[in-house]
Protein backbone atom coordinates (compact mmCIF):
# COMPACT_ATOMS: atom_id res chain seq x y z
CA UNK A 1 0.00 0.00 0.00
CA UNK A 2 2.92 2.32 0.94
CA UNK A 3 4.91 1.74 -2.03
CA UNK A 4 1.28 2.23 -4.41
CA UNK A 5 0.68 5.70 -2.92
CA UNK A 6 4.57 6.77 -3.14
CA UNK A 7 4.31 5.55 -6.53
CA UNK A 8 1.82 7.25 -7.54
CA UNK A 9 3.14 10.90 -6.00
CA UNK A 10 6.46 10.01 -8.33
CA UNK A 11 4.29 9.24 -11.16
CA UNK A 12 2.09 12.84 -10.49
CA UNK A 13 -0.67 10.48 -10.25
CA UNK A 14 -1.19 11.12 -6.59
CA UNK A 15 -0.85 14.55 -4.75
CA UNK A 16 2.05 14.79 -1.42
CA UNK A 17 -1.21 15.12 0.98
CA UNK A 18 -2.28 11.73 -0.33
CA UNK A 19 0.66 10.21 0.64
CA UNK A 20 0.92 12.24 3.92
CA UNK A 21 -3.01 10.43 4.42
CA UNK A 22 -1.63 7.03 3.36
CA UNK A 23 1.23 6.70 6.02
CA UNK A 24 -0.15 8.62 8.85
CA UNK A 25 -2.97 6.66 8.57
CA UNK A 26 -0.89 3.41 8.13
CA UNK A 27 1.61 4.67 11.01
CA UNK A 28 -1.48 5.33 13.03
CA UNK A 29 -0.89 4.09 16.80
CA UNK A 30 -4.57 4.90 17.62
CA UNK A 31 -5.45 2.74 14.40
CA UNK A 32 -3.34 0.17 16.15
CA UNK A 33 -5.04 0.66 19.56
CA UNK A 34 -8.28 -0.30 18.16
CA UNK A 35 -6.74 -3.46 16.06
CA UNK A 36 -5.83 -4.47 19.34
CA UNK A 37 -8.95 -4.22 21.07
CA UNK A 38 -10.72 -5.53 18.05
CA UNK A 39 -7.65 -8.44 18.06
CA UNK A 40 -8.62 -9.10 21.92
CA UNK A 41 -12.52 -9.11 21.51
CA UNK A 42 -12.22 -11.56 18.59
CA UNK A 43 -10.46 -13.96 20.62
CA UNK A 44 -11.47 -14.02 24.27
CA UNK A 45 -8.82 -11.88 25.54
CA UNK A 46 -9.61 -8.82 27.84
CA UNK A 47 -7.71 -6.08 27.95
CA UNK A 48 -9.01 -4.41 31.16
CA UNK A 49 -6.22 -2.89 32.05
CA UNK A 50 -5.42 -0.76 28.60
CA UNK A 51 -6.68 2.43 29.79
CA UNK A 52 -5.89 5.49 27.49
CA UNK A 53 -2.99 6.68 29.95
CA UNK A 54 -1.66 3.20 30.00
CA UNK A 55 -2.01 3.12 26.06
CA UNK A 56 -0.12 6.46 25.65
CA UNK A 57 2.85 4.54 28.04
CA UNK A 58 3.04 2.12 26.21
CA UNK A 59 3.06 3.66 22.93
CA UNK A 60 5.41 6.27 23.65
CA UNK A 61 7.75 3.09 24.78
CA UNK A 62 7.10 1.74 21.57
CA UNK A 63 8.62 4.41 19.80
CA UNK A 64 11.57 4.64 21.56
CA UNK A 65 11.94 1.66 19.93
CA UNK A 66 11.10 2.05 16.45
CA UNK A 67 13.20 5.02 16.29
CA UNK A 68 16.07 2.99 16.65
CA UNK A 69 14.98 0.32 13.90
CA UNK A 70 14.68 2.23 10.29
CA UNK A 71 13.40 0.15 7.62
CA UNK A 72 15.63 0.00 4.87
CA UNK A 73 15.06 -1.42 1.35
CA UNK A 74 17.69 -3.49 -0.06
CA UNK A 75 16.17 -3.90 -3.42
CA UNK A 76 18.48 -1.92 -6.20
CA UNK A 77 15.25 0.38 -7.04
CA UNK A 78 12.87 0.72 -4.24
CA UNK A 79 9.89 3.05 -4.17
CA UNK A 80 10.61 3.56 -0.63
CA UNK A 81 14.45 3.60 0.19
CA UNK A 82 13.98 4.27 3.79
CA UNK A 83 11.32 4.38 6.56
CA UNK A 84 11.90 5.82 10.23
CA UNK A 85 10.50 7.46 12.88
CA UNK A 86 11.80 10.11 14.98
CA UNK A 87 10.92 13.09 17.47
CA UNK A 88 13.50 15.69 16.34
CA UNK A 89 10.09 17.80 15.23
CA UNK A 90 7.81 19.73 18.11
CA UNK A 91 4.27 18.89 16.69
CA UNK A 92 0.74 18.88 18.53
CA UNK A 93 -3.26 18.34 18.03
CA UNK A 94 -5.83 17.83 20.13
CA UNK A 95 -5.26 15.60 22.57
CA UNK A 96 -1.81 17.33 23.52
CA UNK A 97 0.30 14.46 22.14
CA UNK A 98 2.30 13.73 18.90
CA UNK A 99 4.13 10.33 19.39
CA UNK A 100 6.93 11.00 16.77
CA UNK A 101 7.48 12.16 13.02
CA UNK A 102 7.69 9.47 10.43
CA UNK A 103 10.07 10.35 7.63
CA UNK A 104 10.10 8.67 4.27
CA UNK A 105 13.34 8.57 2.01
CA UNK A 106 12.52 8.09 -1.69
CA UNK A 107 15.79 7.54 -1.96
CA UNK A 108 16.46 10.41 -5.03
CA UNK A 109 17.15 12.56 -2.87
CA UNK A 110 13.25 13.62 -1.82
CA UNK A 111 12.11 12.92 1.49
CA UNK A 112 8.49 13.17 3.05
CA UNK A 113 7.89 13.51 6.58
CA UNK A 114 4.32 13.68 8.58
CA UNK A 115 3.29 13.15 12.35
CA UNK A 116 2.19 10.33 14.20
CA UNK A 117 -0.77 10.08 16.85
């Protein structure tokens, strides 16, 4: 799906806020939060104690994490050279809290970046 939208922007199919929409929806942590619950409910599992204060712990855990591990292509013409996450940006919205920035590298020397929630 990533590399389709990123595609598309080098192709001038697709606009940059499409592919801004694409990723932050696809880097989405409250997307992920509800896959989880949905993920739980499906198969028995409670999560009682994932409270949104817990959830925003554990996320912003998570992402100390990913920030370390970029994903890199290692194909010899990727769409997508690079994908990371980082928090070198000051960003907020509604709730007060912006996780991280992802940052795309399309590897000629463009790069996208947008916020996560």
């Amino acid at each position: 799906m990533l590399e389709d939208v990123v595609s598309g922007y080098q192709g001038g199919s697709r606009g940059p806020e499409e592919v801004l929409k694409a990723v932050t929806g696809l880097l989405s942590f409250q997307q992920l939060h509800r896959q989880l619950l949905d993920f739980g409910a499906e198969h028995g599992i409670q999560f009682d104690q994932l409270s949104t204060e817990q959830w925003r712990r554990f996320s912003s855990l998570l992402v100390d994490i990913l920030i370390d591990c970029p994903l890199v292509s290692e194909l010899k013409i990727p769409v997508v050279r690079a994908l990371s996450l980082s928090r070198d940006f000051v960003f907020s919205h509604a709730s007060g809290q912006t996780l991280a920035f992802w940052k795309i590298d399309l590897g000629n020397g463009e790069v996208m970046a947008g916020p996560i929630f």
